[in-house]
PDB file of N, CA and C in Angstrom:
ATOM      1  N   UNK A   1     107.953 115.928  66.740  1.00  0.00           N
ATOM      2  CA  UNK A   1     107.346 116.931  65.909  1.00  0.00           C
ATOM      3  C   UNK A   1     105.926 117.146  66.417  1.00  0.00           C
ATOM      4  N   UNK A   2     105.531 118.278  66.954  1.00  0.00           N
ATOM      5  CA  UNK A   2     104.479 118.478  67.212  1.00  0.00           C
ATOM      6  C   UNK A   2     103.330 119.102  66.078  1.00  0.00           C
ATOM      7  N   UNK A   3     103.735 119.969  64.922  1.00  0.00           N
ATOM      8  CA  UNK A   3     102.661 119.817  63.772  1.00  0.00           C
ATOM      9  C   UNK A   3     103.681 119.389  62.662  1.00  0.00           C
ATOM     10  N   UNK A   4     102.845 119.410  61.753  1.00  0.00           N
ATOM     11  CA  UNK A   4     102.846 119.427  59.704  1.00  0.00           C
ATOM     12  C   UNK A   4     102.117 119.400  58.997  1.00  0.00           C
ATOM     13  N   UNK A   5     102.270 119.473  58.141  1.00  0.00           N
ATOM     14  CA  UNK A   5     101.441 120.048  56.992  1.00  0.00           C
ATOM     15  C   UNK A   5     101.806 118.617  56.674  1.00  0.00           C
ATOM     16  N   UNK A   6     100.568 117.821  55.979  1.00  0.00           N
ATOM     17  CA  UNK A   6     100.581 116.775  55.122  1.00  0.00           C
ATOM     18  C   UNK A   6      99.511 117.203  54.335  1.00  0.00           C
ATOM     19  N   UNK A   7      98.944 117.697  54.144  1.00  0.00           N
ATOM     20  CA  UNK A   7      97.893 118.331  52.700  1.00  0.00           C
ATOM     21  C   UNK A   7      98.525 118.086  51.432  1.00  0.00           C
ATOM     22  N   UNK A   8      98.398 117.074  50.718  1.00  0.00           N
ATOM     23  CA  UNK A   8      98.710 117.185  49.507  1.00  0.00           C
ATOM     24  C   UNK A   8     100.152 115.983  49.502  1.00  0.00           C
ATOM     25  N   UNK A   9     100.408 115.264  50.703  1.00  0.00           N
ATOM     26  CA  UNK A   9     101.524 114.920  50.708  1.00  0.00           C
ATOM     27  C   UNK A   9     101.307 113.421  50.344  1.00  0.00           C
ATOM     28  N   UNK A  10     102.345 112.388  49.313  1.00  0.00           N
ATOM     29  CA  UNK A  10     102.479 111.042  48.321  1.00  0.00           C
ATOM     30  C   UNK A  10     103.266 110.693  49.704  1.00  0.00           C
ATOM     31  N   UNK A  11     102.759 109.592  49.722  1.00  0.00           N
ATOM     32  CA  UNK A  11     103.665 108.867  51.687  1.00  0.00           C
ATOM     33  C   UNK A  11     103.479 107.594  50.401  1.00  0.00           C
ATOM     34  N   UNK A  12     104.142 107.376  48.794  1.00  0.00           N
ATOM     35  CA  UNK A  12     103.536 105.814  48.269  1.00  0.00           C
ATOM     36  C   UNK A  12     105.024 105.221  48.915  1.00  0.00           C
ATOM     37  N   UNK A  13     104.080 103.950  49.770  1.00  0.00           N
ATOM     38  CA  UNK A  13     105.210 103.267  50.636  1.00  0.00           C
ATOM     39  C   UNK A  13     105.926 103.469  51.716  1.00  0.00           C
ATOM     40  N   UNK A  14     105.408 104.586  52.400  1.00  0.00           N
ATOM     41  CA  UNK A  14     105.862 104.692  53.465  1.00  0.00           C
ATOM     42  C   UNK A  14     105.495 103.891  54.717  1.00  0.00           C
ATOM     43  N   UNK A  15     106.295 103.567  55.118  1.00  0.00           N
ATOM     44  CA  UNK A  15     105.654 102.586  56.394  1.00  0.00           C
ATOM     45  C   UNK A  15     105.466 103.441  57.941  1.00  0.00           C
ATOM     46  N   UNK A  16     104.221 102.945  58.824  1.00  0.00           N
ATOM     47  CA  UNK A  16     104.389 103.912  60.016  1.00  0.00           C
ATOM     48  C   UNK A  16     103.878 102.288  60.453  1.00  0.00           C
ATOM     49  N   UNK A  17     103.491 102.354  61.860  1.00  0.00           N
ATOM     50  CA  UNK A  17     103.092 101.537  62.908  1.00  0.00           C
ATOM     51  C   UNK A  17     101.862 101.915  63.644  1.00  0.00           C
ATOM     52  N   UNK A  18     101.587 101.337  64.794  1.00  0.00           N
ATOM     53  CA  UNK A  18     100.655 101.625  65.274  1.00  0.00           C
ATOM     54  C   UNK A  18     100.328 102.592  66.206  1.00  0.00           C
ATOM     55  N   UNK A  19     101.887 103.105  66.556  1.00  0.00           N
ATOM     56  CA  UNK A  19     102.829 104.430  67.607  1.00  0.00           C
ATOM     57  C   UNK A  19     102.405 105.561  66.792  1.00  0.00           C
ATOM     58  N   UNK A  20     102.057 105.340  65.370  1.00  0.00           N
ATOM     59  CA  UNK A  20     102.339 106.803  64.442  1.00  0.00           C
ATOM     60  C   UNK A  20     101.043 107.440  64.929  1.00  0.00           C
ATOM     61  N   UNK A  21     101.543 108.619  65.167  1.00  0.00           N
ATOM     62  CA  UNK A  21     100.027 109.709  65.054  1.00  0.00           C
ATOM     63  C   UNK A  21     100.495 110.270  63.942  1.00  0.00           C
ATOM     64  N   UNK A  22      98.956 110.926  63.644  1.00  0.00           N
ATOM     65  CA  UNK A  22      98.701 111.395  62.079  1.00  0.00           C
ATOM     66  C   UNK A  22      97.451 112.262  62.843  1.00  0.00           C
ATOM     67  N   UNK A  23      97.713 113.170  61.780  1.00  0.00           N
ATOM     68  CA  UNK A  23      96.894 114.996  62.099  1.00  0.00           C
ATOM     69  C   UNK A  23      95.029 114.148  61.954  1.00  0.00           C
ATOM     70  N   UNK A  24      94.202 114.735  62.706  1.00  0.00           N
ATOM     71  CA  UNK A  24      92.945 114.388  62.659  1.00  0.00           C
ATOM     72  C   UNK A  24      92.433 114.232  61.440  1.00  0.00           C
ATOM     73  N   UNK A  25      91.423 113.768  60.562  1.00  0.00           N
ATOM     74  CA  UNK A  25      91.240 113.695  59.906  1.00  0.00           C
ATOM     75  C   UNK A  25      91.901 113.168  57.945  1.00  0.00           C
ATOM     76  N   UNK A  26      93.145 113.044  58.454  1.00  0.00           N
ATOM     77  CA  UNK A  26      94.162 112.529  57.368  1.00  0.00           C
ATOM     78  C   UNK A  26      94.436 110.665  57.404  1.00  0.00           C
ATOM     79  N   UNK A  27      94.071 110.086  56.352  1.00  0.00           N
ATOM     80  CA  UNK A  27      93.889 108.955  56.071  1.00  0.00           C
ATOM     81  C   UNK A  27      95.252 108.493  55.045  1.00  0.00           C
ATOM     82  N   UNK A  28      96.019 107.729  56.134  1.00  0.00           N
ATOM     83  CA  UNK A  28      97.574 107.545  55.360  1.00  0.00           C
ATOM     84  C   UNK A  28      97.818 106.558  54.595  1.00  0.00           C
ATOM     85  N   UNK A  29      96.613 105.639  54.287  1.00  0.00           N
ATOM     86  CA  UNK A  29      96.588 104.863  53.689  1.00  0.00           C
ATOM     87  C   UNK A  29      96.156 105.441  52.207  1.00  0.00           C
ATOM     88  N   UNK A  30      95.308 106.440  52.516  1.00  0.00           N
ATOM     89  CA  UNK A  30      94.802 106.854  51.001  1.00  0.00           C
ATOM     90  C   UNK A  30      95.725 107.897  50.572  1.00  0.00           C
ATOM     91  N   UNK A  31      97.051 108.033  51.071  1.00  0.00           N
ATOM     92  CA  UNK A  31      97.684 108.646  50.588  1.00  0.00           C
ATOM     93  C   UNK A  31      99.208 108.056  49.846  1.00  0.00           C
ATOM     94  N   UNK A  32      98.812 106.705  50.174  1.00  0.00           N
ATOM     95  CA  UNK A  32     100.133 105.607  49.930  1.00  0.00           C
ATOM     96  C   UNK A  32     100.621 105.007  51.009  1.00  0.00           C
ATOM     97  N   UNK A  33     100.298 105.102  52.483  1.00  0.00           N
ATOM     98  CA  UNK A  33     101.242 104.477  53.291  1.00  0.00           C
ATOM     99  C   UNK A  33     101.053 103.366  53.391  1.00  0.00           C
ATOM    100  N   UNK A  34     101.819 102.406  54.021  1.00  0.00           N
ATOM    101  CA  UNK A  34     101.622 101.154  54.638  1.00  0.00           C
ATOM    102  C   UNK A  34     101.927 101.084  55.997  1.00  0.00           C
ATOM    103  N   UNK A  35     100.932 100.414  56.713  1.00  0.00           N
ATOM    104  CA  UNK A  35     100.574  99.986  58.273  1.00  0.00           C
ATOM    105  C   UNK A  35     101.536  98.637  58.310  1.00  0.00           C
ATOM    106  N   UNK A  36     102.671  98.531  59.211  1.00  0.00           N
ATOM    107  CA  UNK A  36     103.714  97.705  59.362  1.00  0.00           C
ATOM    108  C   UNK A  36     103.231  97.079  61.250  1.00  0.00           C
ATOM    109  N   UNK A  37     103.086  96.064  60.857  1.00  0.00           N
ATOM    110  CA  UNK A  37     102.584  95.745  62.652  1.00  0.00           C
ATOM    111  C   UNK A  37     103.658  94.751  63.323  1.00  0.00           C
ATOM    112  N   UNK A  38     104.923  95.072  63.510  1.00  0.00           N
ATOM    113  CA  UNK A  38     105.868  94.397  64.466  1.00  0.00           C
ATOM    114  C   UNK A  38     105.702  93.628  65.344  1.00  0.00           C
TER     115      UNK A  38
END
């Protein structure tokens, strides 16, 4: 996936890694995610 819209988007519990990109300025933790480090 090259864009998305996450503006406004509940990630409570979602897990990404350290591979995940995320749009500049968007903080996925303050949106619910969790950082999973394999």
């Amino acid at each position: 996936m090259s864009t998305a819209v996450v503006v406004g988007a509940i990630l409570y519990e979602a897990k990404y890694n350290n591979a995940t990109r995320w749009p500049e300025g968007f903080n996925p933790e303050e949106a619910g995610a969790v950082l999973v480090e394999y």
